[in-house]
C-alpha atoms as a PDB file:
ATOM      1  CA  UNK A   1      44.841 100.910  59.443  1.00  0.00           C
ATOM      2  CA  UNK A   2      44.620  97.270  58.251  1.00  0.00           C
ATOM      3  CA  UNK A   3      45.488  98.046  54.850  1.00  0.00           C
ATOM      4  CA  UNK A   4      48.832  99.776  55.695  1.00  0.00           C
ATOM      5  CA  UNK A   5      50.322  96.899  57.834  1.00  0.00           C
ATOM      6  CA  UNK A   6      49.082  94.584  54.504  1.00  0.00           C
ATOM      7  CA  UNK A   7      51.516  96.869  52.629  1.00  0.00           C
ATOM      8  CA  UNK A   8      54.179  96.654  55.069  1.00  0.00           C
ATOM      9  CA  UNK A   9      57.413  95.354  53.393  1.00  0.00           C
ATOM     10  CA  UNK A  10      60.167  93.517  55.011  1.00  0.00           C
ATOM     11  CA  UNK A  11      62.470  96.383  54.092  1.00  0.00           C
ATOM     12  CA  UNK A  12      60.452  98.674  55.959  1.00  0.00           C
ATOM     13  CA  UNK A  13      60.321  96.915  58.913  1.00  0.00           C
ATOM     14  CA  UNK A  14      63.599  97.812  61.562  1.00  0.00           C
ATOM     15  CA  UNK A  15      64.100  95.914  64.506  1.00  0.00           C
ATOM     16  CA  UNK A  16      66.223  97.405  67.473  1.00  0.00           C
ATOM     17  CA  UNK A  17      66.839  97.013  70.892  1.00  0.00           C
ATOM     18  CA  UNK A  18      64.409  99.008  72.313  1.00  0.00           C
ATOM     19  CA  UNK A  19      61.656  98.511  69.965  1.00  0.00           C
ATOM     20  CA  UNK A  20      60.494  97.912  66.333  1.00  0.00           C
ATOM     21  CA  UNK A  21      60.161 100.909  63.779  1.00  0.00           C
ATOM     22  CA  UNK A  22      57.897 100.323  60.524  1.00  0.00           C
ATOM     23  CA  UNK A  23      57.959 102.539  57.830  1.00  0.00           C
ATOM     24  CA  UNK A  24      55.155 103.316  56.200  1.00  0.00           C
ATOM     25  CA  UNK A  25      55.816 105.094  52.581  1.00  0.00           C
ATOM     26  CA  UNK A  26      52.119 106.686  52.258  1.00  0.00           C
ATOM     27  CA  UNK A  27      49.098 106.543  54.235  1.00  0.00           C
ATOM     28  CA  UNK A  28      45.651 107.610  54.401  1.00  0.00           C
ATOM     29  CA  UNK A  29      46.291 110.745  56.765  1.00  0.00           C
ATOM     30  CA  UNK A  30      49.467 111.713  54.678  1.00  0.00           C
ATOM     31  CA  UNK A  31      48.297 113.838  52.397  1.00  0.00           C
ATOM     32  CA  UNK A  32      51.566 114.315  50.664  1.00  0.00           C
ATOM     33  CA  UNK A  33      53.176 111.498  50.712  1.00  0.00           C
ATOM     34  CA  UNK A  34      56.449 111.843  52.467  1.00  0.00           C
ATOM     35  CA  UNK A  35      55.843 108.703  54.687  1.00  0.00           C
ATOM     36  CA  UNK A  36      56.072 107.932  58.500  1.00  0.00           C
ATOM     37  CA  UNK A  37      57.498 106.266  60.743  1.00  0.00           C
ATOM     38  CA  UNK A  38      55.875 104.611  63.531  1.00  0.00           C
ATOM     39  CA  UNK A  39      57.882 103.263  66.305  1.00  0.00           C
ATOM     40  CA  UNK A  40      56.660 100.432  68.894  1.00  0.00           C
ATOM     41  CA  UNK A  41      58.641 100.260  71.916  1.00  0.00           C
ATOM     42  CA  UNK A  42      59.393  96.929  73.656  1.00  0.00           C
ATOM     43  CA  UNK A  43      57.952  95.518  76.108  1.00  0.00           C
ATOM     44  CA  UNK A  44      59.799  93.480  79.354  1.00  0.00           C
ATOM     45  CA  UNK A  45      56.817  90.769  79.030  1.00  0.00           C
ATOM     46  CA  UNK A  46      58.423  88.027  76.614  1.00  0.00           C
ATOM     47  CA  UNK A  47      55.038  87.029  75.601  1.00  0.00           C
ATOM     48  CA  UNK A  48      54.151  90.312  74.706  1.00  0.00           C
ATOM     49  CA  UNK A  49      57.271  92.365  73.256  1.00  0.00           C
ATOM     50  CA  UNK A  50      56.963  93.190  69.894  1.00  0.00           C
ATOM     51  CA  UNK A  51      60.990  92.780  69.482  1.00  0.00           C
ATOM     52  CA  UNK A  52      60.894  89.371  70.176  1.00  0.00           C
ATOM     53  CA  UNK A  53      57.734  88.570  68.098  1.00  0.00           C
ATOM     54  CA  UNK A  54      59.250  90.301  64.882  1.00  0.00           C
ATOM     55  CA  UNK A  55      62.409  88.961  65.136  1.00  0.00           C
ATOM     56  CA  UNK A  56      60.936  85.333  65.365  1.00  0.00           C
ATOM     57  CA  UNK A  57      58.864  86.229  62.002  1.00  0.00           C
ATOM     58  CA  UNK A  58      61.583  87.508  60.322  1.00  0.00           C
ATOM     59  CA  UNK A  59      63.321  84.255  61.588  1.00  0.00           C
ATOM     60  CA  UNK A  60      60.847  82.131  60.138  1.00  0.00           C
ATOM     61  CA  UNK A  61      60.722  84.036  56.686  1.00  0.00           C
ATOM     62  CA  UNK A  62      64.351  84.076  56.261  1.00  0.00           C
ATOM     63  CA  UNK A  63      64.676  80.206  56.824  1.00  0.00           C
ATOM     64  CA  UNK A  64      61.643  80.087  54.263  1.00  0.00           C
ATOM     65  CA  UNK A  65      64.645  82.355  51.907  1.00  0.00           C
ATOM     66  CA  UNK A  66      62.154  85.489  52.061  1.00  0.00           C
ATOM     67  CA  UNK A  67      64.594  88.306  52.158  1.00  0.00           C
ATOM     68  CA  UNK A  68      62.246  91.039  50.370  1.00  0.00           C
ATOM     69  CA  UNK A  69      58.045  91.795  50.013  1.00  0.00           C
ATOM     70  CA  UNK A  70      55.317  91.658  51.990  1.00  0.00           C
ATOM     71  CA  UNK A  71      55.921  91.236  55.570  1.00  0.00           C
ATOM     72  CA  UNK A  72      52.993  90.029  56.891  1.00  0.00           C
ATOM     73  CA  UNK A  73      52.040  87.174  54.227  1.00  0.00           C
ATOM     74  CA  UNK A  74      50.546  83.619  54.876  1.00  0.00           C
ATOM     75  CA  UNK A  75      52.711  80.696  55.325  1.00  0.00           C
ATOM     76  CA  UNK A  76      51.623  76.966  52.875  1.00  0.00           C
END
């Protein structure tokens, strides 16, 4: 849902070689609130592999000296 990935957090976003996992602490369907994790593999399309594409944003939000917070956020 849109409103999880808006409270996506830096810190709960891990990037590995074979894909990206987020970390969501709560979500509609969780009814008690233990959190889940939801894994996106990569892909071999450059263009297209979520690896590549979060490592670039965190790229850009580190040179920016975002470390921590929202994850997806707009750029001024």
């Amino acid at each position: 849902r849109r409103i999880e990935l808006a409270d996506l957090t830096i810190g709960n976003v891990t990037v590995e070689t074979d894909g990206v996992a987020l970390w969501f602490a709560a979500s509609k369907t969780d009814q008690e609130a233990t959190g889940e994790e939801t894994f996106i593999p990569a892909w071999d399309d450059p263009l297209l592999d979520p690896v590549r594409a979060t490592r670039a944003w965190l790229d850009v939000l580190h040179q920016l000296d975002v470390h921590d917070g929202a994850f997806i956020r707009a750029l001024t």
